[in-house]
C-alpha atoms as a PDB file:
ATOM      1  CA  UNK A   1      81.897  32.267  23.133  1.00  0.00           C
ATOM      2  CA  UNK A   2      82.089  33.640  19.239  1.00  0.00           C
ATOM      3  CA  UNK A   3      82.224  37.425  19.032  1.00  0.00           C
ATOM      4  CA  UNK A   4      80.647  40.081  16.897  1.00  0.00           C
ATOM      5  CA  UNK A   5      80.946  43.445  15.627  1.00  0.00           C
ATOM      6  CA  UNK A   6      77.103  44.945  15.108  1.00  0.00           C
ATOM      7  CA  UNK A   7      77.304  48.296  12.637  1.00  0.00           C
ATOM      8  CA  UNK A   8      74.192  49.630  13.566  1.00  0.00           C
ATOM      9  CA  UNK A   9      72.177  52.750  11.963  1.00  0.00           C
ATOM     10  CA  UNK A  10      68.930  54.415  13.108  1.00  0.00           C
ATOM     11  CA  UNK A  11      66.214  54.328  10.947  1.00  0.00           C
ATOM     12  CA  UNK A  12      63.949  57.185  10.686  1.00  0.00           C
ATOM     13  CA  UNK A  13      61.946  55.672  13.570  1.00  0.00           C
ATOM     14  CA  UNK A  14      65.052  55.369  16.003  1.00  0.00           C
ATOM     15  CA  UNK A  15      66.395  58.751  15.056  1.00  0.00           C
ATOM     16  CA  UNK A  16      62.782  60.388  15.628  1.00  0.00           C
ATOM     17  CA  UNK A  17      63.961  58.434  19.664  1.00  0.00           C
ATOM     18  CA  UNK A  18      67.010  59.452  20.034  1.00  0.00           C
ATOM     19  CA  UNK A  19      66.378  60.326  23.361  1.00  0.00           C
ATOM     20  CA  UNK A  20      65.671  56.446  24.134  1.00  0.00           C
ATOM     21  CA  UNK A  21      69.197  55.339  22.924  1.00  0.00           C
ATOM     22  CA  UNK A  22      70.709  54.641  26.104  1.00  0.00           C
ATOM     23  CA  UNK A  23      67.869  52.497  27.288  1.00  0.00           C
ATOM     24  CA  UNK A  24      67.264  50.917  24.256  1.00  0.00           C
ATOM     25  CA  UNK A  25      70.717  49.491  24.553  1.00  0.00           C
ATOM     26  CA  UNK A  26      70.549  48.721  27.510  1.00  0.00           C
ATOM     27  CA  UNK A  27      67.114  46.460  26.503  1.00  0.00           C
ATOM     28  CA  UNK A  28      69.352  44.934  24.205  1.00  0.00           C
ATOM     29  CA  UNK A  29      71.761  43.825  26.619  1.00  0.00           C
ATOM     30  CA  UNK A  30      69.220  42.413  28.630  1.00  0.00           C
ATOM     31  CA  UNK A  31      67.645  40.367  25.677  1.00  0.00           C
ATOM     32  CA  UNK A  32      71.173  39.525  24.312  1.00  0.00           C
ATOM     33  CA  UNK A  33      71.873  37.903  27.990  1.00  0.00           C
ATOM     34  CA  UNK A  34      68.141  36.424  28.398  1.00  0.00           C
ATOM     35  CA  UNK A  35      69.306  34.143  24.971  1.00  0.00           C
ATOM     36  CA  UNK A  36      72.731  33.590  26.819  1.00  0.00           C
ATOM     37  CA  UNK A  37      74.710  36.118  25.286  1.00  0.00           C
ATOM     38  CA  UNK A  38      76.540  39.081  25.889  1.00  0.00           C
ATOM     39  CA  UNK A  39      77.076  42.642  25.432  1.00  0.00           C
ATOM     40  CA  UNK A  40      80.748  43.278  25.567  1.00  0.00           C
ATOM     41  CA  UNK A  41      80.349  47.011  24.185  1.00  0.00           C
ATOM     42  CA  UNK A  42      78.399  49.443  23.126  1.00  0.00           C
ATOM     43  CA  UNK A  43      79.766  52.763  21.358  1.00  0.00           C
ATOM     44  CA  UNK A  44      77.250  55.442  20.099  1.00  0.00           C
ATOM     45  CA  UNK A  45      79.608  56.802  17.358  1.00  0.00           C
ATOM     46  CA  UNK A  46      80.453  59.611  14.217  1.00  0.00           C
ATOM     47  CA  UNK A  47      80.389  58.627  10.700  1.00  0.00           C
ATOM     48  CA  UNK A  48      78.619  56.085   8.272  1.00  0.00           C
ATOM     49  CA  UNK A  49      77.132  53.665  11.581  1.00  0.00           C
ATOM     50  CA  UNK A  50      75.601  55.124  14.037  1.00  0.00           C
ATOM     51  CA  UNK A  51      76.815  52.662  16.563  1.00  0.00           C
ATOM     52  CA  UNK A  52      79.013  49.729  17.325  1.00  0.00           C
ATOM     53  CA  UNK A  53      78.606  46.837  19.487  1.00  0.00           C
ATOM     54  CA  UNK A  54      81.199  44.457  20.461  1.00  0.00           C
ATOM     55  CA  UNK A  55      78.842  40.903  21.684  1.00  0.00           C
ATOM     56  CA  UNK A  56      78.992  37.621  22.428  1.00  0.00           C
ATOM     57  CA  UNK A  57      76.897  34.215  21.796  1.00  0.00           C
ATOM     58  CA  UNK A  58      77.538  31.155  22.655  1.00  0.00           C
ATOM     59  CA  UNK A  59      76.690  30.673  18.459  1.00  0.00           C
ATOM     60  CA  UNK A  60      75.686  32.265  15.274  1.00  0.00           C
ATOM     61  CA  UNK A  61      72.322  31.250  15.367  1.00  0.00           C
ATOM     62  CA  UNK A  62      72.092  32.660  18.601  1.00  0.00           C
ATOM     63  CA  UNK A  63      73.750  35.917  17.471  1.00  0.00           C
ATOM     64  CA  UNK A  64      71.843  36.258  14.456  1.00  0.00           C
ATOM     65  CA  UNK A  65      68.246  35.658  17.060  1.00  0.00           C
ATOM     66  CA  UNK A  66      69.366  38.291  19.015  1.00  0.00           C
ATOM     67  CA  UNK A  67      69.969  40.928  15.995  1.00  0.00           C
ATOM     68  CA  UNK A  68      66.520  40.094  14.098  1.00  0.00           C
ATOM     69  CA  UNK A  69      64.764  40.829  17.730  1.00  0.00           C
ATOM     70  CA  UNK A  70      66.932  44.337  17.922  1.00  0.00           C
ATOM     71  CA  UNK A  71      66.059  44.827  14.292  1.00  0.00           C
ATOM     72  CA  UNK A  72      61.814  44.044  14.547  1.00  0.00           C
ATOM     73  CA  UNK A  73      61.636  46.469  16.764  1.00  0.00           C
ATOM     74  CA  UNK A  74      62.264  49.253  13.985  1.00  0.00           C
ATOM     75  CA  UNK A  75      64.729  51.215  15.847  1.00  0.00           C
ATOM     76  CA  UNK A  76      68.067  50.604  13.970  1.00  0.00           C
ATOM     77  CA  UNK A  77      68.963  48.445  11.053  1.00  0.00           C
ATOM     78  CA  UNK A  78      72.013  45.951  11.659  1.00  0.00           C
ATOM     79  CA  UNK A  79      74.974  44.876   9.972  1.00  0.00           C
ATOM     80  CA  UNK A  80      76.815  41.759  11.905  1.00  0.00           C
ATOM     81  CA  UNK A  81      80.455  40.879  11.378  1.00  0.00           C
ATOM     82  CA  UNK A  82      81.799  37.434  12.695  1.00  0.00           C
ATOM     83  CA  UNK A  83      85.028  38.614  14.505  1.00  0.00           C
ATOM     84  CA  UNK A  84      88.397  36.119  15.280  1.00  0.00           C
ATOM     85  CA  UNK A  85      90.572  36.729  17.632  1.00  0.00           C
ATOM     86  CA  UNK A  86      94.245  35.689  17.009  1.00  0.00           C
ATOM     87  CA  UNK A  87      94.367  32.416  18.802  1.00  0.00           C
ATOM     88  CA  UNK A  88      91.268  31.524  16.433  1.00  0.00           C
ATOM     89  CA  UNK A  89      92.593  32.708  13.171  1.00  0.00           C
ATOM     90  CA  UNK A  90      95.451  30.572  13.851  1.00  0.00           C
ATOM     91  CA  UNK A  91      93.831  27.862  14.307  1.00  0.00           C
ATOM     92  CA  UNK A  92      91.907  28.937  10.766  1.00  0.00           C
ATOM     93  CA  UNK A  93      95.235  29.383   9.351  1.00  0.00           C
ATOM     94  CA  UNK A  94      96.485  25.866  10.324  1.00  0.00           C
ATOM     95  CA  UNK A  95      93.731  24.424   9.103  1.00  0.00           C
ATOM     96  CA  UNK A  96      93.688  25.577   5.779  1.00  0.00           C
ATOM     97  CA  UNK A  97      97.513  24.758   5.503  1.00  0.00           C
END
């Protein structure tokens, strides 16, 4: 399965439900694994993002399903990164020659 990094921030709605955050992720792991995915982690963190999840889809179009559901519920805006591992970028590096 492809992997992701999520940079998430509240928007004023989530923030005003910050008490929800726990279950609200946990919602999301349940919807990421009802469209076959995966929630690998979930950190709650300092800084710029107010999270970061680590997931899993079997694709991106199944990735990017899962993040426009998370984001129409208003909680949290999203920011998706494709991540490689190192077996894959080699396998990117050998292709490109």
């Amino acid at each position: 399965m492809a992997r992701y990094v999520g940079l998430i921030t509240w928007t004023d709605q989530g923030i005003r439900n910050f008490k929800d955050t726990a279950k609200r992720g946990e919602a999301f792991a349940s919807l990421l694994e009802g469209l076959g995915g995966k929630v690998v982690e979930l950190y709650w963190t300092l800084g710029a993002y107010d999270l970061v999840g680590i997931i899993e889809a079997p694709d991106d179009e199944t990735a990017t399903a899962a993040m426009l559901k998370l984001g129409a519920l208003g909680n949290v805006r999203t920011t998706t990164l494709r991540a490689f591992d190192s077996d894959e970028v080699a396998r990117i590096v050998a292709k490109a020659g």
